[in-house]
C-alpha atoms as a PDB file:
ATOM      1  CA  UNK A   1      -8.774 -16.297  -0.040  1.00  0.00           C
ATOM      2  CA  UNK A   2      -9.362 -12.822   1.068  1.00  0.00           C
ATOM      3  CA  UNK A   3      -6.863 -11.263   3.806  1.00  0.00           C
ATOM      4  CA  UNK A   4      -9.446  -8.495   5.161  1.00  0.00           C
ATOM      5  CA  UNK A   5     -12.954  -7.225   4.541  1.00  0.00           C
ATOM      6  CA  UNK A   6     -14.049  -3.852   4.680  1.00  0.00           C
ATOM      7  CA  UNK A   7     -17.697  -2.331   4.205  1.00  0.00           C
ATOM      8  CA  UNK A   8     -17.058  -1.880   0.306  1.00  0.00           C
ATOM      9  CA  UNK A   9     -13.722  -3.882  -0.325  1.00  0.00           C
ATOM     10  CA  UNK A  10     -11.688  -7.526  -0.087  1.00  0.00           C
ATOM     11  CA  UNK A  11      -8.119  -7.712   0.125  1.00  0.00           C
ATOM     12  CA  UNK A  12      -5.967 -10.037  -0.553  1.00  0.00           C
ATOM     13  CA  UNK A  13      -2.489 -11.867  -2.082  1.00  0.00           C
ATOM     14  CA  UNK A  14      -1.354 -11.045  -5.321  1.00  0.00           C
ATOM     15  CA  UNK A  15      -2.021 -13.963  -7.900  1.00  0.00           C
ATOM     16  CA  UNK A  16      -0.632 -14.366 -11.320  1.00  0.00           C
ATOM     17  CA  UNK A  17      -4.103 -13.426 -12.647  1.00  0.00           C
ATOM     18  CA  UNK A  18      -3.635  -9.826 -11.069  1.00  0.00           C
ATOM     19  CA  UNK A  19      -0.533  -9.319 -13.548  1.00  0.00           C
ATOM     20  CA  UNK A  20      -2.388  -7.483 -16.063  1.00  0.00           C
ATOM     21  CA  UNK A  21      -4.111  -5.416 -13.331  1.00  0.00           C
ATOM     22  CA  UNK A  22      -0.872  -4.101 -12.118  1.00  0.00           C
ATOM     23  CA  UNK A  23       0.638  -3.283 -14.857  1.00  0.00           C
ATOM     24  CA  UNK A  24      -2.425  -1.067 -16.312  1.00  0.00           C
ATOM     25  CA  UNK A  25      -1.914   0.375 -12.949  1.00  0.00           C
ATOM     26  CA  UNK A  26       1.573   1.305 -13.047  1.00  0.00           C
ATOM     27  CA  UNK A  27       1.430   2.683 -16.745  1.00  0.00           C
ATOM     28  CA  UNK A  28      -0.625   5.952 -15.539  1.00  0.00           C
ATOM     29  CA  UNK A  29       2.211   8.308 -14.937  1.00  0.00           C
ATOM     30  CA  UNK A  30      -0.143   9.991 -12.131  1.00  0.00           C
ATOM     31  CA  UNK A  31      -0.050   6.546 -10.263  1.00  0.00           C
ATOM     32  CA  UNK A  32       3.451   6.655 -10.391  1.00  0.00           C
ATOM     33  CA  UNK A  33       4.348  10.260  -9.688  1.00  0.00           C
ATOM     34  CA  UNK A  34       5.057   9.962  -5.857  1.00  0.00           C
ATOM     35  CA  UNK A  35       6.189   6.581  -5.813  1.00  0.00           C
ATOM     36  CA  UNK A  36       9.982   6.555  -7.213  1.00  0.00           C
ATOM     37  CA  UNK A  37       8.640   3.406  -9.243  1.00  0.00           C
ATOM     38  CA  UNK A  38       9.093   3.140 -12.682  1.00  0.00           C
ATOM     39  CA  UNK A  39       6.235   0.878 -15.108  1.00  0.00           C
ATOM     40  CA  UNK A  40       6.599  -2.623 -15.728  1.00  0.00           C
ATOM     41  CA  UNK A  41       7.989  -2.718 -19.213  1.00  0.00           C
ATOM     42  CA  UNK A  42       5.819  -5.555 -20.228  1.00  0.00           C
ATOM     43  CA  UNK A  43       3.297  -7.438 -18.828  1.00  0.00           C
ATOM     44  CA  UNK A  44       5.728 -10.284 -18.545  1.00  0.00           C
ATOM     45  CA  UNK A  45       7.584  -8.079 -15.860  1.00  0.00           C
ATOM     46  CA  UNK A  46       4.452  -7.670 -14.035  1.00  0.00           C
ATOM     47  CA  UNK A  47       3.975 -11.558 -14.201  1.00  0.00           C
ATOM     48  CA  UNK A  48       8.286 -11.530 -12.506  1.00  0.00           C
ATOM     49  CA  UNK A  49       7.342  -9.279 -10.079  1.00  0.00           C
ATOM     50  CA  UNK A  50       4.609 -11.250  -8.781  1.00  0.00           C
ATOM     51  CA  UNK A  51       6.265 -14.812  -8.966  1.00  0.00           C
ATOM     52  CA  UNK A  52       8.946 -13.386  -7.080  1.00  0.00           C
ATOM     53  CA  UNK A  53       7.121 -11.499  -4.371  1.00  0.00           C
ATOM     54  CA  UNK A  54       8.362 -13.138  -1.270  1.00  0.00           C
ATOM     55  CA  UNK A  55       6.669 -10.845   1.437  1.00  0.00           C
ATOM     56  CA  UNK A  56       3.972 -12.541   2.089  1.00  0.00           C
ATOM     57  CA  UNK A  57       6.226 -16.069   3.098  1.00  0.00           C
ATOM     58  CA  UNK A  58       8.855 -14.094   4.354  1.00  0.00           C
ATOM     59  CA  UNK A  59       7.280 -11.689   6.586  1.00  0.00           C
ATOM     60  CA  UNK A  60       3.478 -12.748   6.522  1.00  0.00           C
ATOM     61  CA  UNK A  61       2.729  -9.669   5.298  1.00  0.00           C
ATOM     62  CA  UNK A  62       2.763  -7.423   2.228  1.00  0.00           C
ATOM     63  CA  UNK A  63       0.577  -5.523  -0.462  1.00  0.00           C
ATOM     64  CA  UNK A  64      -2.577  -6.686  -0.997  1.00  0.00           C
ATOM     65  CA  UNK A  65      -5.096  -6.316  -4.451  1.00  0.00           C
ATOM     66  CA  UNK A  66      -8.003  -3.897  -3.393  1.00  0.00           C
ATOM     67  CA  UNK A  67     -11.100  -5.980  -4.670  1.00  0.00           C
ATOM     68  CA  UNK A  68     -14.261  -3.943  -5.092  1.00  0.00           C
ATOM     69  CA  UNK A  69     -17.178  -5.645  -3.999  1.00  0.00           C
ATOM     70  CA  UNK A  70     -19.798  -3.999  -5.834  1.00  0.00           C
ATOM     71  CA  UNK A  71     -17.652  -5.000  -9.347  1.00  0.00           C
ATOM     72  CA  UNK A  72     -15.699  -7.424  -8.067  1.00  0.00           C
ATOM     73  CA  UNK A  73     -13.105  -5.871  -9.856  1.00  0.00           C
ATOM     74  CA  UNK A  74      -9.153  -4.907  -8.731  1.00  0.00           C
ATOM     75  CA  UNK A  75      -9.187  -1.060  -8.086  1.00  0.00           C
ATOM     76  CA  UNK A  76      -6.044  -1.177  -6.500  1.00  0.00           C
ATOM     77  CA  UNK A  77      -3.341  -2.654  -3.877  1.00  0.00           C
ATOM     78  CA  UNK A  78      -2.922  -1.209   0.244  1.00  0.00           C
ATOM     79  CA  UNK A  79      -1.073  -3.240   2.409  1.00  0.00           C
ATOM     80  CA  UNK A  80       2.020  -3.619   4.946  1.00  0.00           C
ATOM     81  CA  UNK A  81       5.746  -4.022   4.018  1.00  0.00           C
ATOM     82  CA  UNK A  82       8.109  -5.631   6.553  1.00  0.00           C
ATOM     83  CA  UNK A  83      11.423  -3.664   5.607  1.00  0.00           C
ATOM     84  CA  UNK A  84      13.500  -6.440   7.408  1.00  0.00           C
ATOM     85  CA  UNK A  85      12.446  -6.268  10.603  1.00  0.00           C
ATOM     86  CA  UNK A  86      13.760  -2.713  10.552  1.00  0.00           C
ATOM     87  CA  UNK A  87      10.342  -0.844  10.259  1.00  0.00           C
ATOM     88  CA  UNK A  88       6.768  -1.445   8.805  1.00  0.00           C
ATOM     89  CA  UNK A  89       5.428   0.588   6.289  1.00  0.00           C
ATOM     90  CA  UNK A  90       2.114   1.490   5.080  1.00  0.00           C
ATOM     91  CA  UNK A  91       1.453   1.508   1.062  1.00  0.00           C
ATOM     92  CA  UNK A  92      -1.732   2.118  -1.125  1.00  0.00           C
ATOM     93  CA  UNK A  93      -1.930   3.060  -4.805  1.00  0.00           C
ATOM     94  CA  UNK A  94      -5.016   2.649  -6.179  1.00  0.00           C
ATOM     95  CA  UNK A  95      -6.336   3.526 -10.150  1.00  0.00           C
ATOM     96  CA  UNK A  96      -6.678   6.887 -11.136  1.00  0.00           C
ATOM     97  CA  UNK A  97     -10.794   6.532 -11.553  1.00  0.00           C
ATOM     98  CA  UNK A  98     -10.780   5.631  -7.702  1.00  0.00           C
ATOM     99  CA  UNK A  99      -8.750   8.724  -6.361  1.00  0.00           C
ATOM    100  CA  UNK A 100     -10.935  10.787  -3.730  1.00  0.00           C
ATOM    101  CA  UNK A 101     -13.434   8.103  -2.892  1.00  0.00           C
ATOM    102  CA  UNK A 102     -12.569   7.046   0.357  1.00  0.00           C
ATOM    103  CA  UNK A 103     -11.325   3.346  -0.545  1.00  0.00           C
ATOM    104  CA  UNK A 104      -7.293   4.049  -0.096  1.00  0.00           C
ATOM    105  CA  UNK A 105      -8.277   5.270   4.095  1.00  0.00           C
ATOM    106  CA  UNK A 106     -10.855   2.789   4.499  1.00  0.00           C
ATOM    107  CA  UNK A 107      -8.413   0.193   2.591  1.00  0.00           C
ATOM    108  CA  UNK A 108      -5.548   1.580   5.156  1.00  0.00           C
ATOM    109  CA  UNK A 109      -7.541   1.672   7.587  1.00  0.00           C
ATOM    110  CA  UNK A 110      -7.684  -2.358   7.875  1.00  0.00           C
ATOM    111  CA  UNK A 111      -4.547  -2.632   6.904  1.00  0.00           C
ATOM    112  CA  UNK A 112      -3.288  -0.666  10.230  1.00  0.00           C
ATOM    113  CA  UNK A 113      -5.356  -2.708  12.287  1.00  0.00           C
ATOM    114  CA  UNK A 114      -4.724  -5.546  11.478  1.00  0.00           C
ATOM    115  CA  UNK A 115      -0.757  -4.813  11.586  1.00  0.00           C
ATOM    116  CA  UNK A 116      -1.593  -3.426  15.526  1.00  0.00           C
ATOM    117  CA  UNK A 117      -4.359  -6.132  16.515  1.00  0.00           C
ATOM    118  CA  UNK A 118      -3.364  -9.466  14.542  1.00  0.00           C
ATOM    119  CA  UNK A 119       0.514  -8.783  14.365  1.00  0.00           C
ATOM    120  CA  UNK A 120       1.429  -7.022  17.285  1.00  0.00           C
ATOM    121  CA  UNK A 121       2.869  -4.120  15.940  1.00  0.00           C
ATOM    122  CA  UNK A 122       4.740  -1.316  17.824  1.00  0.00           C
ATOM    123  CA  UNK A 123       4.377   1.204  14.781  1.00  0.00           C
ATOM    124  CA  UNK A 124       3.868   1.473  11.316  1.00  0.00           C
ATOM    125  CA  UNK A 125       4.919   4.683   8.985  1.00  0.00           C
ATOM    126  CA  UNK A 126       3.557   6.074   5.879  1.00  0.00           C
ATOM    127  CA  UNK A 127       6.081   7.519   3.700  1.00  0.00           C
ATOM    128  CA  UNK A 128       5.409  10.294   0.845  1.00  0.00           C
ATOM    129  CA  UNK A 129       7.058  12.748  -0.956  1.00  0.00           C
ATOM    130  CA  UNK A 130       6.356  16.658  -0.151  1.00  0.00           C
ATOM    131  CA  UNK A 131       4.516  16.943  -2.971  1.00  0.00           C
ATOM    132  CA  UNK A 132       1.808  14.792  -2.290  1.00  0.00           C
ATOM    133  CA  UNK A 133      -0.874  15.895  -0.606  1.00  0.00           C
ATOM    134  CA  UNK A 134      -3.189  13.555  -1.085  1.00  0.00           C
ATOM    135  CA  UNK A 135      -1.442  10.378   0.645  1.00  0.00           C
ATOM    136  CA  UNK A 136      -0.614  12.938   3.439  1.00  0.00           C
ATOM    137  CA  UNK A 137      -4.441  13.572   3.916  1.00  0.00           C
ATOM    138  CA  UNK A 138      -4.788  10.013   4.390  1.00  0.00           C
ATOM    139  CA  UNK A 139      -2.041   9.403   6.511  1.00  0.00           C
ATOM    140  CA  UNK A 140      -3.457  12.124   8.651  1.00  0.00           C
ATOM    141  CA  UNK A 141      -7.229  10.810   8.421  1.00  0.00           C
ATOM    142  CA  UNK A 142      -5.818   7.875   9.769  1.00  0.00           C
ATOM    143  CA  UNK A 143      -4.197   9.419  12.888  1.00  0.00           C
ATOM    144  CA  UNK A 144      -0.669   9.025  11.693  1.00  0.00           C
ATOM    145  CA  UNK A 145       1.367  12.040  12.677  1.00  0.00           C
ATOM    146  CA  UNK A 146       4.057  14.176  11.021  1.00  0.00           C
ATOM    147  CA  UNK A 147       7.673  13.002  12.607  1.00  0.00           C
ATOM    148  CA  UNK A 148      10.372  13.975   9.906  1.00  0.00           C
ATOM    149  CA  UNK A 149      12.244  14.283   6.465  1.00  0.00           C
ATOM    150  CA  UNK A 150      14.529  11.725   5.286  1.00  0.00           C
ATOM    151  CA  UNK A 151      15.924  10.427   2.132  1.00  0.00           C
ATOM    152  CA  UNK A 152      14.347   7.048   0.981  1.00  0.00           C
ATOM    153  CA  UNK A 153      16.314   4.740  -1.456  1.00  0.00           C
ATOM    154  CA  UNK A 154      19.017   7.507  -2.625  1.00  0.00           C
ATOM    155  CA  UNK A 155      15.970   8.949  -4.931  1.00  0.00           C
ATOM    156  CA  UNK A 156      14.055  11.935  -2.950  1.00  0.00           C
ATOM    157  CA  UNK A 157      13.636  13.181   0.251  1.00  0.00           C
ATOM    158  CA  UNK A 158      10.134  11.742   2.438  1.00  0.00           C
ATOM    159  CA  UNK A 159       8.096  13.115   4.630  1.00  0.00           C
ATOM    160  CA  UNK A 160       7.775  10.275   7.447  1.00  0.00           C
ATOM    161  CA  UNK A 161       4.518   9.987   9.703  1.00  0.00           C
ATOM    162  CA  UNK A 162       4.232   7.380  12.496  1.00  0.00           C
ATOM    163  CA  UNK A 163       1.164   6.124  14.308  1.00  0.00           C
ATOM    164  CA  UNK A 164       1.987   3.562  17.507  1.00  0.00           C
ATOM    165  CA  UNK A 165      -0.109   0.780  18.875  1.00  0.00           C
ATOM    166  CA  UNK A 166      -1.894   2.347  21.657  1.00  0.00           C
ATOM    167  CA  UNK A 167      -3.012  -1.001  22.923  1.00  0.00           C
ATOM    168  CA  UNK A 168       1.044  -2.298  23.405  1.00  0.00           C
END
């Protein structure tokens, strides 16, 4: 069951089928520069990560698997994360062969308005480290603005950007 629809993409839960997906995904070291993560070690890891992904029941909410419609193939993952109620954030990654194509904003880009329409949100952030220009060109695409540095997770210092829900 697909989430959202955009023009050239579904979105929608993780399923244990997608565990292979991710971790391809997460072994590109270019993927993972700006993200803090490290790669799943084995594909059973992947499979753990998404048996025990609890957003989506806990929060209603969460990352979703960017389906391509043309290929009907996973290109990536956007979605929200409820960080207990203390903030919302706004995540994409997205394979290296799909970088500067337009599908991480227009994959964002449903993601945010569906957080401000269908959930009610106040504000959601986008959170990325100095160096990375490209998620700050999408943050700013997407009208989110520049509010500050802070330290995320003990690990490197973020540039945080905000966007509120005009309609609230």
């Amino acid at each position: 069951m697909f989430i959202l629809e955009t023009k050239r993409l579904f979105l929608r839960e993780f399923q244990l089928s997608d565990a292979a997906f991710l971790f391809e995904l997460n072994q590109n070291p270019k993927v993972l520069k700006y993200t803090g993560d490290v790669p799943f070690a084995s594909l059973d890891e992947a499979k753990n990560f998404i048996k025990n992904y609890t957003d989506y029941s806990k929060f209603g909410v969460g990352r979703w698997i960017m389906i391509e419609k043309q290929s009907y193939k996973a290109i990536g993952w956007c979605g929200l994360k409820n960080h207990n109620k203390h903030f919302i954030d706004l995540g994409f990654r997205l394979l290296e062969s799909y970088w500067n194509l337009g599908y991480a904003t227009e994959a964002a880009k449903a993601c945010i308005d569906y957080g401000f329409s269908k959930l009610n949100y106040t504000e959601i952030i986008g959170r990325t480290m100095k160096a990375n220009f490209a998620s700050q060109k999408v943050l700013e695409k997407l009208g989110f603005q520049y509010s500050h540095i802070e330290q995320v997770d003990g690990l490197h210092e973020a540039m945080i950007y905000t966007q509120q829900n005009d309609k609230k």
